[in-house]
PDB file of N, CA and C in Angstrom:
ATOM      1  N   UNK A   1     139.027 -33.711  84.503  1.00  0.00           N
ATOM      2  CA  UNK A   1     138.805 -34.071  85.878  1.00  0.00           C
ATOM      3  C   UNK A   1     138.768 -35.580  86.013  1.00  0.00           C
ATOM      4  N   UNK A   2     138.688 -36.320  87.394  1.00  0.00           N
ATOM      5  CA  UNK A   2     139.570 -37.753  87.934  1.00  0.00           C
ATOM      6  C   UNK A   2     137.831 -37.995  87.571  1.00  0.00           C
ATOM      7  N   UNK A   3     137.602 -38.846  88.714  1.00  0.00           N
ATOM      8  CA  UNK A   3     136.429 -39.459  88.851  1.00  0.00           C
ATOM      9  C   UNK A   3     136.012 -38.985  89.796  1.00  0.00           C
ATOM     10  N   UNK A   4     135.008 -38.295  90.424  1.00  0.00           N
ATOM     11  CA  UNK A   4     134.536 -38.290  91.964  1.00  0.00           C
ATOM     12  C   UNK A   4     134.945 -39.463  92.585  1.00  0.00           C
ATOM     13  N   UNK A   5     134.954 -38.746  93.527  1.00  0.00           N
ATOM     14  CA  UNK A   5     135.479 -39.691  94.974  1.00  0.00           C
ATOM     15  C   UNK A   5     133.982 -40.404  95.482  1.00  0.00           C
ATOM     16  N   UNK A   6     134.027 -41.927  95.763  1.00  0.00           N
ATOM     17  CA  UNK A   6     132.447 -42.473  96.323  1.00  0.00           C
ATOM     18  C   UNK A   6     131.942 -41.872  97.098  1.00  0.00           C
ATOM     19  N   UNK A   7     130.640 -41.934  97.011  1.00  0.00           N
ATOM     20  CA  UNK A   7     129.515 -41.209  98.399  1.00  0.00           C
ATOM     21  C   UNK A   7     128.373 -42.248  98.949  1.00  0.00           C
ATOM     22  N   UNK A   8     128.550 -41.997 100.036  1.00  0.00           N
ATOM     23  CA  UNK A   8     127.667 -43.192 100.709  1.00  0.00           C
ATOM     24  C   UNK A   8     125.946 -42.668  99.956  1.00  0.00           C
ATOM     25  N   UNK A   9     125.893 -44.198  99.606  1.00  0.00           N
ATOM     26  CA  UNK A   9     124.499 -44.001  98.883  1.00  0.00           C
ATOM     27  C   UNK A   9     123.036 -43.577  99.724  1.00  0.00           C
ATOM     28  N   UNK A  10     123.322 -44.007 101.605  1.00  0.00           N
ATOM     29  CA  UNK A  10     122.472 -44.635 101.974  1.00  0.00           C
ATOM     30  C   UNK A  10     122.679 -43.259 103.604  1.00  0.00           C
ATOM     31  N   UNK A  11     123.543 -42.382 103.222  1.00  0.00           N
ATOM     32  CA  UNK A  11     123.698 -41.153 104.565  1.00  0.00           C
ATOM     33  C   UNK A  11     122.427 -40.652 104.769  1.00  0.00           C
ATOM     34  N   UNK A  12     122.037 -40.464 103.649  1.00  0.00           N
ATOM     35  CA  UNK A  12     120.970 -39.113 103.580  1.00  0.00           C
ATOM     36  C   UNK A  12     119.740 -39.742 104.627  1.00  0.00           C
ATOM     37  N   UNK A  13     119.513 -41.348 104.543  1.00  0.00           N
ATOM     38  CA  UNK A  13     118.437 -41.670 105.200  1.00  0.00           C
ATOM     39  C   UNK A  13     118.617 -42.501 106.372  1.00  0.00           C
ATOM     40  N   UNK A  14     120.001 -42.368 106.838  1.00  0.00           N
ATOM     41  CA  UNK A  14     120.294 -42.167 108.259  1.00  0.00           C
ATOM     42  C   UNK A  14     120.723 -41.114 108.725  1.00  0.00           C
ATOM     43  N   UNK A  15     120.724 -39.932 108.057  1.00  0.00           N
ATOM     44  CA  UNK A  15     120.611 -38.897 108.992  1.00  0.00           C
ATOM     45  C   UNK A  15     119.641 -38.550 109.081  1.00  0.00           C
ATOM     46  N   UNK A  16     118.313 -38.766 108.784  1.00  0.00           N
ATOM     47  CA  UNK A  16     116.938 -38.775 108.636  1.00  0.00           C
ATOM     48  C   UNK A  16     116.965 -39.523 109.746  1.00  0.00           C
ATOM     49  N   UNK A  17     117.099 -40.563 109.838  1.00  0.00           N
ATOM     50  CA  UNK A  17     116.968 -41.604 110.783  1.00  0.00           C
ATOM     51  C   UNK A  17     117.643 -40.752 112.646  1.00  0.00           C
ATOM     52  N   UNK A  18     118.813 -39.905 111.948  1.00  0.00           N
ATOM     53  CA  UNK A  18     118.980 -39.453 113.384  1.00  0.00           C
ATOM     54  C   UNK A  18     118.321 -38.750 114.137  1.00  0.00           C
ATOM     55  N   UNK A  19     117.961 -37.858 113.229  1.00  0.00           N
ATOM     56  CA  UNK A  19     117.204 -36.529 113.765  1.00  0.00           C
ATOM     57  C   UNK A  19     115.693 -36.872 114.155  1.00  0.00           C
ATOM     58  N   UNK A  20     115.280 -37.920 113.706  1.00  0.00           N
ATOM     59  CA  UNK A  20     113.874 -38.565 113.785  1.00  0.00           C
ATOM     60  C   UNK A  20     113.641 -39.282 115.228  1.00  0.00           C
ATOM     61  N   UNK A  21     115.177 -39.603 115.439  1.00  0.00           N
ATOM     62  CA  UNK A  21     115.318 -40.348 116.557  1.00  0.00           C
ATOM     63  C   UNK A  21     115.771 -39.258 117.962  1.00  0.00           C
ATOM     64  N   UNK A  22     116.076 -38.702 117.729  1.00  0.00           N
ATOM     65  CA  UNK A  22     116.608 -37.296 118.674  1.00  0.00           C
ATOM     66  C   UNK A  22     115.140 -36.678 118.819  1.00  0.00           C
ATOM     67  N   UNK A  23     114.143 -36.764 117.723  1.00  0.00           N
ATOM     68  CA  UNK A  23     113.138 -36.029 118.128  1.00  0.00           C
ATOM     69  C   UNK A  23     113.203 -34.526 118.252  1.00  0.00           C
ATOM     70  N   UNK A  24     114.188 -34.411 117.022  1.00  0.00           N
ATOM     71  CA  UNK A  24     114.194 -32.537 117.142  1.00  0.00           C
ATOM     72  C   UNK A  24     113.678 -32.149 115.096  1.00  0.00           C
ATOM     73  N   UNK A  25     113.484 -30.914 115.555  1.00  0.00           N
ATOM     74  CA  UNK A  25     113.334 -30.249 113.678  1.00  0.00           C
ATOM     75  C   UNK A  25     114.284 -30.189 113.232  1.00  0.00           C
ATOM     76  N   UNK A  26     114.422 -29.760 112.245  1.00  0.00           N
ATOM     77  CA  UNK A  26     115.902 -29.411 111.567  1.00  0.00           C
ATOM     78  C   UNK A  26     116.423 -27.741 111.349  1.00  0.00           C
ATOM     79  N   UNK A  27     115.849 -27.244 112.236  1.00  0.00           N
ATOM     80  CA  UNK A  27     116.314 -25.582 113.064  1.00  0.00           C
ATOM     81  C   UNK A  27     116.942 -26.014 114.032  1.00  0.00           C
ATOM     82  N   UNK A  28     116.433 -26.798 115.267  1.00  0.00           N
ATOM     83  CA  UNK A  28     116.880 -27.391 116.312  1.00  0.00           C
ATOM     84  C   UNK A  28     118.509 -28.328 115.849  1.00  0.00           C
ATOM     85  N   UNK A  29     118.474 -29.200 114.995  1.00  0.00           N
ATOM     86  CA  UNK A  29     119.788 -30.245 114.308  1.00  0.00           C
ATOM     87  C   UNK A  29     120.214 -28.819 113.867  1.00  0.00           C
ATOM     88  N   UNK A  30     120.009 -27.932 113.125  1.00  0.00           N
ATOM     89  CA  UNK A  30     121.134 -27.059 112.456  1.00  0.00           C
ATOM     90  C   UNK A  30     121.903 -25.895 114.016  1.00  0.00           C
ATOM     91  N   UNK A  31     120.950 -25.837 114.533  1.00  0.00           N
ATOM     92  CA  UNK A  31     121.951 -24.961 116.113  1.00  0.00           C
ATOM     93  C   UNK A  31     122.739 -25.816 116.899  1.00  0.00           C
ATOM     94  N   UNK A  32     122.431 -27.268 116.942  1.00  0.00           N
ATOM     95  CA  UNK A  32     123.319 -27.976 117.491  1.00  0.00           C
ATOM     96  C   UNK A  32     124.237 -28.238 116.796  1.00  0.00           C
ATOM     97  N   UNK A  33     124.525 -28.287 115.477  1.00  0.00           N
ATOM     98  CA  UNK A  33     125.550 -28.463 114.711  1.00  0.00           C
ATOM     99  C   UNK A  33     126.098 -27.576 114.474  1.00  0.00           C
ATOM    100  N   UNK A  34     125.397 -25.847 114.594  1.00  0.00           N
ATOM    101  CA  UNK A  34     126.239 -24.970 114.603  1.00  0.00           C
ATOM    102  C   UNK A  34     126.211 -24.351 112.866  1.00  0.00           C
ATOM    103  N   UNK A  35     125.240 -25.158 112.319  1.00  0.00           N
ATOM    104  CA  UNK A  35     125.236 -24.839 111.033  1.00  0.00           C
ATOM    105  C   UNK A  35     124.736 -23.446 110.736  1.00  0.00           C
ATOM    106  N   UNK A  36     125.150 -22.897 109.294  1.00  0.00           N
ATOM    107  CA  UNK A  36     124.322 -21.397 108.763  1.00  0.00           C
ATOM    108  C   UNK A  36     123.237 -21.287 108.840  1.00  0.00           C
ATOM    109  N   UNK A  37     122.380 -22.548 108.201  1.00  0.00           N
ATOM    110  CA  UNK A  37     121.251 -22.180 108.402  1.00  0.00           C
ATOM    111  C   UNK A  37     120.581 -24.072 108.309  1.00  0.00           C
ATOM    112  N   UNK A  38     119.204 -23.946 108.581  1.00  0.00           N
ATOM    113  CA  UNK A  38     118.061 -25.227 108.658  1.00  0.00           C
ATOM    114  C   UNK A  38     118.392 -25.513 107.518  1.00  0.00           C
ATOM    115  N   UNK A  39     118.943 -24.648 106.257  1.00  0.00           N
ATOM    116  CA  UNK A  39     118.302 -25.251 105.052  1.00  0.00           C
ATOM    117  C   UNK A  39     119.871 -26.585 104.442  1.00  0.00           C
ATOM    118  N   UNK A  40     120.569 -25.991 105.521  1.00  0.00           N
ATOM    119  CA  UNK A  40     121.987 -27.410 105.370  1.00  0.00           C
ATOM    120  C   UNK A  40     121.924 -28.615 105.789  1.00  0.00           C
ATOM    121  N   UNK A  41     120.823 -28.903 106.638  1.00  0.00           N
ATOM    122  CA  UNK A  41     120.231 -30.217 107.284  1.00  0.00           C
ATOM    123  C   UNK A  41     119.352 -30.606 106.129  1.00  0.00           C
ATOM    124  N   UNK A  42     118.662 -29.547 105.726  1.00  0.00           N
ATOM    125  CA  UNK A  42     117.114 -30.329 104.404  1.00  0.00           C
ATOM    126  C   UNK A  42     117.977 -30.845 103.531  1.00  0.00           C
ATOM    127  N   UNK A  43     119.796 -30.083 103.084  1.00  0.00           N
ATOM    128  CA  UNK A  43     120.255 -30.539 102.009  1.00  0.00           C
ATOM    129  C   UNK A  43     120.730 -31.730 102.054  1.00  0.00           C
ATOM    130  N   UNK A  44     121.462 -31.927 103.247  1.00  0.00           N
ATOM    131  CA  UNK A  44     122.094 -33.160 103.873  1.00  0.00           C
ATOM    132  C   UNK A  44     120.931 -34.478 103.518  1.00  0.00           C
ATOM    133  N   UNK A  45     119.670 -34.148 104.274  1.00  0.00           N
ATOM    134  CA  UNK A  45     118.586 -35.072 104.264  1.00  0.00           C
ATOM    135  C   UNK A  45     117.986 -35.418 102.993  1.00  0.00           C
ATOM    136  N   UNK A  46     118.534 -34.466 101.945  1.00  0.00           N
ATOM    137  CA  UNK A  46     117.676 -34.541 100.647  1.00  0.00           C
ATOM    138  C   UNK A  46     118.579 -35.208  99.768  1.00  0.00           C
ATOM    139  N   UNK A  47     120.083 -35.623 100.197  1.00  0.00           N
ATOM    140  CA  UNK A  47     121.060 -36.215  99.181  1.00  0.00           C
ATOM    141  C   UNK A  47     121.797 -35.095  98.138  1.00  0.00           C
ATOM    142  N   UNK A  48     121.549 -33.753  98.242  1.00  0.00           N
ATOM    143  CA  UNK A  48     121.748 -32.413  98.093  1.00  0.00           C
ATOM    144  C   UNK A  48     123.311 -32.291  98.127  1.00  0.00           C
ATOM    145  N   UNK A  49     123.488 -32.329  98.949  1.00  0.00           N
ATOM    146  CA  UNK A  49     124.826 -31.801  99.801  1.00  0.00           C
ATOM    147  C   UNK A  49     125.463 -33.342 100.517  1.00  0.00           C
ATOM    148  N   UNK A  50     126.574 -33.008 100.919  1.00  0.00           N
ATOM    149  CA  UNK A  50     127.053 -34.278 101.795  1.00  0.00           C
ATOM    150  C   UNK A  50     127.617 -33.907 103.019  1.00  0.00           C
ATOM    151  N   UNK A  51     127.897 -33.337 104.298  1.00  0.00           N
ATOM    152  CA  UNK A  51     128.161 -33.215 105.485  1.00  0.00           C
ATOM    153  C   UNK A  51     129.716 -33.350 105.446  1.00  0.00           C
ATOM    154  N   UNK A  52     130.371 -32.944 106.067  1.00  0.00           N
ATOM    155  CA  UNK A  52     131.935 -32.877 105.960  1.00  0.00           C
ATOM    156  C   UNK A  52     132.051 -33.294 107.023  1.00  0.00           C
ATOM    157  N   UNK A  53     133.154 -34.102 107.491  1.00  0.00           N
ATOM    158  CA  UNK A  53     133.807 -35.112 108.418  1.00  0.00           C
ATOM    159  C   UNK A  53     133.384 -34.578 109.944  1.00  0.00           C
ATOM    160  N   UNK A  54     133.324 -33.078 110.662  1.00  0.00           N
ATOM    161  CA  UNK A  54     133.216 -32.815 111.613  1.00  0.00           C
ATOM    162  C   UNK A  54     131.566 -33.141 111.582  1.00  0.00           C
ATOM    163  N   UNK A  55     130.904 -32.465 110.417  1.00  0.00           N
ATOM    164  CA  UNK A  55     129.100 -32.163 111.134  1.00  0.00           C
ATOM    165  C   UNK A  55     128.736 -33.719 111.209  1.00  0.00           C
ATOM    166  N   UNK A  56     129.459 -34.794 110.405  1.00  0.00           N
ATOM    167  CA  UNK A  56     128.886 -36.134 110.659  1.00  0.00           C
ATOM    168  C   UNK A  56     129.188 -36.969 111.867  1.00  0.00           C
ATOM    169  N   UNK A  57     130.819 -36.603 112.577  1.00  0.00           N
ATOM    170  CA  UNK A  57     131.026 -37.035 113.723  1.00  0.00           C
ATOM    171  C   UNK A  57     130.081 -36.126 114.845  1.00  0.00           C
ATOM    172  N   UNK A  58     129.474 -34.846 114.670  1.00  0.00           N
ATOM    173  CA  UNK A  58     128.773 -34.047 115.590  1.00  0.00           C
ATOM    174  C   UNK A  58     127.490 -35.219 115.864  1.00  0.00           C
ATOM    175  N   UNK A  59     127.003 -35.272 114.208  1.00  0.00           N
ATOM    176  CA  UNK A  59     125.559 -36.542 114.598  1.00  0.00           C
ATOM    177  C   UNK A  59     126.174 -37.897 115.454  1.00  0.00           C
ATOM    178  N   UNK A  60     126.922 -38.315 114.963  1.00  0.00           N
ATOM    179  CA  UNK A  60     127.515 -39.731 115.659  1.00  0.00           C
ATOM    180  C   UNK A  60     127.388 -39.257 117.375  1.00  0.00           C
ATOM    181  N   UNK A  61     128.026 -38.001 117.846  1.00  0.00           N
ATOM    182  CA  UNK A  61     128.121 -37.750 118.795  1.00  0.00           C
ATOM    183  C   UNK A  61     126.722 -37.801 119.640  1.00  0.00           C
ATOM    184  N   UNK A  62     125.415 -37.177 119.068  1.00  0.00           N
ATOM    185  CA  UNK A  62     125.193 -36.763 119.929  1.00  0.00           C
ATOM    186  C   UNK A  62     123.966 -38.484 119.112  1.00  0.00           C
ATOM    187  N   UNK A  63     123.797 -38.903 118.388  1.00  0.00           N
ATOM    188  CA  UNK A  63     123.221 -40.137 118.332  1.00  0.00           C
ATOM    189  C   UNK A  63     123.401 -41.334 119.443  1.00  0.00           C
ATOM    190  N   UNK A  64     125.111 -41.256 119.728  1.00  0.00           N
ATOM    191  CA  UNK A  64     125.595 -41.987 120.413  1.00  0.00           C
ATOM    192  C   UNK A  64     125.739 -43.194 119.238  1.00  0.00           C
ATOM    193  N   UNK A  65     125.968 -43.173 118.259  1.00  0.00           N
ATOM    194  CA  UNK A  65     126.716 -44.343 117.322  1.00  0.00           C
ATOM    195  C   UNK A  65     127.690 -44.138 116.677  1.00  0.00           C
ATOM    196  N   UNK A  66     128.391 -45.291 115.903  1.00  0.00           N
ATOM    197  CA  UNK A  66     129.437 -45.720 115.940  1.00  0.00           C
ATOM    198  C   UNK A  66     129.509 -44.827 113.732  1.00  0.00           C
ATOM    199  N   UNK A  67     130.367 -44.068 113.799  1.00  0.00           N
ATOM    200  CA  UNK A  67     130.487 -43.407 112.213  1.00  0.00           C
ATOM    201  C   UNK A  67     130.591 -44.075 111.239  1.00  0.00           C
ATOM    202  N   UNK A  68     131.407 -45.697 111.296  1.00  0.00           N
ATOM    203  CA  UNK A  68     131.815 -46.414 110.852  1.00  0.00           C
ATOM    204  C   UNK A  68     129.511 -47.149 110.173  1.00  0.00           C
ATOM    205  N   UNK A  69     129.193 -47.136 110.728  1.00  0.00           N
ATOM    206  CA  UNK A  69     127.567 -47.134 110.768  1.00  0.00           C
ATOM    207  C   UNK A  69     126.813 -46.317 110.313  1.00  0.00           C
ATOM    208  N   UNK A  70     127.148 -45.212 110.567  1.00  0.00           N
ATOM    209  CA  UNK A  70     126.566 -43.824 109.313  1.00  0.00           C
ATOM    210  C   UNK A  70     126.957 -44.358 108.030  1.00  0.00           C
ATOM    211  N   UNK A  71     128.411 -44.599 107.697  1.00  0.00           N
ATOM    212  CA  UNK A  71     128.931 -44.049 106.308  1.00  0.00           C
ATOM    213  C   UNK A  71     129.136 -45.245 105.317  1.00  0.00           C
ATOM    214  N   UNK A  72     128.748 -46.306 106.321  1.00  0.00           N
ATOM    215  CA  UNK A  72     129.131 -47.720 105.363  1.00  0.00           C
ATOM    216  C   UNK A  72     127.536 -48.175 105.011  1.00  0.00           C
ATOM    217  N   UNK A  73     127.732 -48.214 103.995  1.00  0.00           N
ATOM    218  CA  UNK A  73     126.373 -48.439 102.824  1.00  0.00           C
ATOM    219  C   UNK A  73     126.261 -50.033 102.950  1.00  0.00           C
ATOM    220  N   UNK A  74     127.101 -50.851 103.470  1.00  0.00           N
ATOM    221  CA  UNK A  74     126.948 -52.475 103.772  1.00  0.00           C
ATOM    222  C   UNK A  74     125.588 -52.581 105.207  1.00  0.00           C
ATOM    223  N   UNK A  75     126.124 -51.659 105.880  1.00  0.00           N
ATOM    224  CA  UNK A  75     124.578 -51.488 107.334  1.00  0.00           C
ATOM    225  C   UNK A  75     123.196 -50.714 106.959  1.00  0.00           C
ATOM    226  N   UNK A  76     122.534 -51.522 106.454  1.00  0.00           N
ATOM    227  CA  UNK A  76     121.253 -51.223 106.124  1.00  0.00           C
ATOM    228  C   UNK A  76     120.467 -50.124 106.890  1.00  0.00           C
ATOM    229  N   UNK A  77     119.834 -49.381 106.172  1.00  0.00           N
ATOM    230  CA  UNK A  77     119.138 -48.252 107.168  1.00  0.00           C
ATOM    231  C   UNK A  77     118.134 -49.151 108.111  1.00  0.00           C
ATOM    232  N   UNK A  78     118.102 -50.351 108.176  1.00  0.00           N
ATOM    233  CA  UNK A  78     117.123 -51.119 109.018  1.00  0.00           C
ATOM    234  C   UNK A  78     117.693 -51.356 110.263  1.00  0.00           C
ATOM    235  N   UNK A  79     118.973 -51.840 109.871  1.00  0.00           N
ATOM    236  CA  UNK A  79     119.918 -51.943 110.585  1.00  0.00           C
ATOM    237  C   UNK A  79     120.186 -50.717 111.552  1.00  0.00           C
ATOM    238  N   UNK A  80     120.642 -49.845 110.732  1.00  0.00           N
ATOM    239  CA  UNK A  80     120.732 -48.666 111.807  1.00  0.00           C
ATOM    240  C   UNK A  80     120.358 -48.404 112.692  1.00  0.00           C
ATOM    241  N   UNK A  81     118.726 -48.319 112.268  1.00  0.00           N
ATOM    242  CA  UNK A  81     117.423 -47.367 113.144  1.00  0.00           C
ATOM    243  C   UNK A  81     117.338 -48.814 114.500  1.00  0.00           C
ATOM    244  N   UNK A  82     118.148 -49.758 114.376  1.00  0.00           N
ATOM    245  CA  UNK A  82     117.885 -51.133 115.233  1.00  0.00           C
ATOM    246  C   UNK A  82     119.077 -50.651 116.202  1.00  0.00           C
ATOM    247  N   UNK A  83     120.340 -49.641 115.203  1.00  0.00           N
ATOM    248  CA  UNK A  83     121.615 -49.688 116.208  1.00  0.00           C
ATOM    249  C   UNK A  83     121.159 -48.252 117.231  1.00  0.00           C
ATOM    250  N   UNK A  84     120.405 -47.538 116.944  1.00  0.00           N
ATOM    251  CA  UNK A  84     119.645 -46.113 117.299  1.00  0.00           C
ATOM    252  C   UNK A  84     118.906 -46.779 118.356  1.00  0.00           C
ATOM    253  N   UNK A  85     118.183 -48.043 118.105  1.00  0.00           N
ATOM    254  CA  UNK A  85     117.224 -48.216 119.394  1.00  0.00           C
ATOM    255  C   UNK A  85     115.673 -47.369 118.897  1.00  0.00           C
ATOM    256  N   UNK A  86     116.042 -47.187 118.156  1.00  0.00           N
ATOM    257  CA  UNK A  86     114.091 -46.403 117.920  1.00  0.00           C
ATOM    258  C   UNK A  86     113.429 -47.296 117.389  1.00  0.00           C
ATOM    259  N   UNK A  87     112.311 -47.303 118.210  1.00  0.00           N
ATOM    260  CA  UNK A  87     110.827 -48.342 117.646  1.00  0.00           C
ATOM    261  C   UNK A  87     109.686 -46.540 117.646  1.00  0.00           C
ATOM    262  N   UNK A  88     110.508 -46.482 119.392  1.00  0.00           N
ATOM    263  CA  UNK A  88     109.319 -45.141 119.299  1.00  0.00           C
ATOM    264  C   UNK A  88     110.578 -44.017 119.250  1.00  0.00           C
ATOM    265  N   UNK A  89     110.005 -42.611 118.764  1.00  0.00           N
ATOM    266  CA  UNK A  89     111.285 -41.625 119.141  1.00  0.00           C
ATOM    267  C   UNK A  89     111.660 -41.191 120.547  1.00  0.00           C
ATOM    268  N   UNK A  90     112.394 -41.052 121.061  1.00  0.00           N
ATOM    269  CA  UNK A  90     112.650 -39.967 122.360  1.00  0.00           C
ATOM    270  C   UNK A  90     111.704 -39.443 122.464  1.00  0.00           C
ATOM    271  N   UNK A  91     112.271 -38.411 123.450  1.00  0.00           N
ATOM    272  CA  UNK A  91     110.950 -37.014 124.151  1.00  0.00           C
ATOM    273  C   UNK A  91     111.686 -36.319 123.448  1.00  0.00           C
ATOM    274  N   UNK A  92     111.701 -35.376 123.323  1.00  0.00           N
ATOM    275  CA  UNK A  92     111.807 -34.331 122.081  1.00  0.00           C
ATOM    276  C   UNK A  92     112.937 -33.482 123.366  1.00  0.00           C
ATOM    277  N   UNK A  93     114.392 -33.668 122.370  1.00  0.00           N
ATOM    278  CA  UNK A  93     115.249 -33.217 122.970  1.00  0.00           C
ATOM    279  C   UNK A  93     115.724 -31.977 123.319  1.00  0.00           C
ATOM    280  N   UNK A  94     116.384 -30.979 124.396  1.00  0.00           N
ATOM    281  CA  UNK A  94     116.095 -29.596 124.391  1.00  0.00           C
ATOM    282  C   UNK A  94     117.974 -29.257 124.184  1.00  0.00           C
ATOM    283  N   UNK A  95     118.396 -28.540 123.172  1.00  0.00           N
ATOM    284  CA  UNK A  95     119.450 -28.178 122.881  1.00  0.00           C
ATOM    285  C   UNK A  95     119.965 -27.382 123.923  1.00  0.00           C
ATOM    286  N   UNK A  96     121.322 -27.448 124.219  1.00  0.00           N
ATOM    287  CA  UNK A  96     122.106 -27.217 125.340  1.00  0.00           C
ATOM    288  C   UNK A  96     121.970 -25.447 124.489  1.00  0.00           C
ATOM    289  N   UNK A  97     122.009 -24.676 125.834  1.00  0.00           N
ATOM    290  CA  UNK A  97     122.566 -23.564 125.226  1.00  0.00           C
ATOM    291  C   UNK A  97     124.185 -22.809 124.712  1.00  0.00           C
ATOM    292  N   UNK A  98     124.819 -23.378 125.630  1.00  0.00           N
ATOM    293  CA  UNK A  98     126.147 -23.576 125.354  1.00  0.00           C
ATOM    294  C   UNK A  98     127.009 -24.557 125.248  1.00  0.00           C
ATOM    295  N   UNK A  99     127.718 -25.627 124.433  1.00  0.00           N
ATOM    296  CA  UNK A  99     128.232 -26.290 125.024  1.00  0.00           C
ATOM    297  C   UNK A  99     129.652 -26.359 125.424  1.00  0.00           C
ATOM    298  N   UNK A 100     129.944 -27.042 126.427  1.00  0.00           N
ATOM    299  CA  UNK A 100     131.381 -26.604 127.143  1.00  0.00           C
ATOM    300  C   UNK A 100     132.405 -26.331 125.895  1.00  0.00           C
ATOM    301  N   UNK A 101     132.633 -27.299 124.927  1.00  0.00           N
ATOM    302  CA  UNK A 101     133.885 -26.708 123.777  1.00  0.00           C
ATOM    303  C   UNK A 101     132.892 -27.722 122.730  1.00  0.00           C
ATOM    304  N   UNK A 102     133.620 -26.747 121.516  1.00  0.00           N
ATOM    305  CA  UNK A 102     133.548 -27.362 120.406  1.00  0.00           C
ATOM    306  C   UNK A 102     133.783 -28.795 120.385  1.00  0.00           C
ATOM    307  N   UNK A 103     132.674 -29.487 119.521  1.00  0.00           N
ATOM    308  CA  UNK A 103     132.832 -30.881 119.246  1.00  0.00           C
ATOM    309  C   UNK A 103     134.238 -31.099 118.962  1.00  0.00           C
ATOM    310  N   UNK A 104     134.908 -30.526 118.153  1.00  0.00           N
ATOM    311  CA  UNK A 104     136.070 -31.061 117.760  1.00  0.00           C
ATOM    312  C   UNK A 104     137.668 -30.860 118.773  1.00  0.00           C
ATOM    313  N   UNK A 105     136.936 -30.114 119.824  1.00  0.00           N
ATOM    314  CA  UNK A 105     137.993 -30.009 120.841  1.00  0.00           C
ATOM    315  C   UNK A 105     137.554 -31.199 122.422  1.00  0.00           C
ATOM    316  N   UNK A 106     136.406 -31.875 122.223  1.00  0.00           N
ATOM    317  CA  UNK A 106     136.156 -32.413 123.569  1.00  0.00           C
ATOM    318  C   UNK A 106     137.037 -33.657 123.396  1.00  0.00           C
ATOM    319  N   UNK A 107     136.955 -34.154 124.607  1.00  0.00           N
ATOM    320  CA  UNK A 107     137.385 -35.546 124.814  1.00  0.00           C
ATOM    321  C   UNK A 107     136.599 -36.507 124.295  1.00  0.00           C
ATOM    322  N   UNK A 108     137.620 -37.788 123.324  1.00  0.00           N
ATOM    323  CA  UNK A 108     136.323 -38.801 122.539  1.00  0.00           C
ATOM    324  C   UNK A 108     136.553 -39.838 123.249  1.00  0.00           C
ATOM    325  N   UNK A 109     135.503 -40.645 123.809  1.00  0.00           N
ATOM    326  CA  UNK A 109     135.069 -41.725 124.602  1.00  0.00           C
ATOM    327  C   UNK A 109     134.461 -42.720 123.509  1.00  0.00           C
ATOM    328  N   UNK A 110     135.571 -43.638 123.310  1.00  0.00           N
ATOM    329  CA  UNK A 110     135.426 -44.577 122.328  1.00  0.00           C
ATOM    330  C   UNK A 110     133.705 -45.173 123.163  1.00  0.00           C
ATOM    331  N   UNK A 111     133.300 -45.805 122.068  1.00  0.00           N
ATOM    332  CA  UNK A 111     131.959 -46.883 122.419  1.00  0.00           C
ATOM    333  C   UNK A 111     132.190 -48.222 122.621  1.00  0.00           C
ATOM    334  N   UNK A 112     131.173 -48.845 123.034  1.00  0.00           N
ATOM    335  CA  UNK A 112     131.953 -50.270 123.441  1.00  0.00           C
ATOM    336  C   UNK A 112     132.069 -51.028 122.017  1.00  0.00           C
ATOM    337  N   UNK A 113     133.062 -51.670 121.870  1.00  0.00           N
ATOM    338  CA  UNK A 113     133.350 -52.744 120.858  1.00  0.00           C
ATOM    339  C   UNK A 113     134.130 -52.100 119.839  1.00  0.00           C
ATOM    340  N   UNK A 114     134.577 -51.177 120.017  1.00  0.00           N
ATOM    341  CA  UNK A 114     135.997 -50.195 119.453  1.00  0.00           C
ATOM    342  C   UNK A 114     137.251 -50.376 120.223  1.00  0.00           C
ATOM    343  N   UNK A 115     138.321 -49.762 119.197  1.00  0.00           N
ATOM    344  CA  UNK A 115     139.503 -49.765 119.714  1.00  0.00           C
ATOM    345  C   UNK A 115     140.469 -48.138 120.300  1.00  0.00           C
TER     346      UNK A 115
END
């Protein structure tokens, strides 16, 4: 076998950082993501597992940040939780029951300072 392919050293504790900031559990993050079960968020969060390209653009989505900021290990998790805006968390967010289409079918609305 090659070499593994790199893994961001520094995901696991900004996606900590997201869900902390959304102000939900990780039953609540696993139905919005649509995941099998809570225990794919603890893995994600625990450095366990690594999130595949859709469930990490799902967090970007509903974080409202930029992916390029999740996955690059140069933006400090200090940094982050500064690009998140959390000093305090949200109100504790209430998951849509349906949403209109799949993340990967909606329309993407670049953020400001993208191309």
């Amino acid at each position: 076998m090659g070499n593994p392919r790199p893994r961001p050293k520094l995901l696991h504790e900004k996606l900590v950082a997201i869900r902390k900031y959304l102000n939900v559990d990780q039953q609540d993050l696993a139905a919005w993501l649509k995941l099998p079960h809570a225990g794919r968020v603890s893995e994600y969060e625990s450095d366990v597992r690594e999130p595949n390209l859709m469930v990490l653009l799902a967090y970007t989505v509903f974080a409202k940040v930029h992916m390029e900021s999740l996955v690059d290990d140069q933006v400090s998790v200090t940094e982050f939780r500064a690009e998140l805006g959390t000093v305090e968390p949200r109100p504790r967010a209430q998951p849509k029951s349906q949403p209109e289409a799949p993340i990967h079918q909606r329309p993407v609305t670049l953020l400001h300072g993208t191309r």
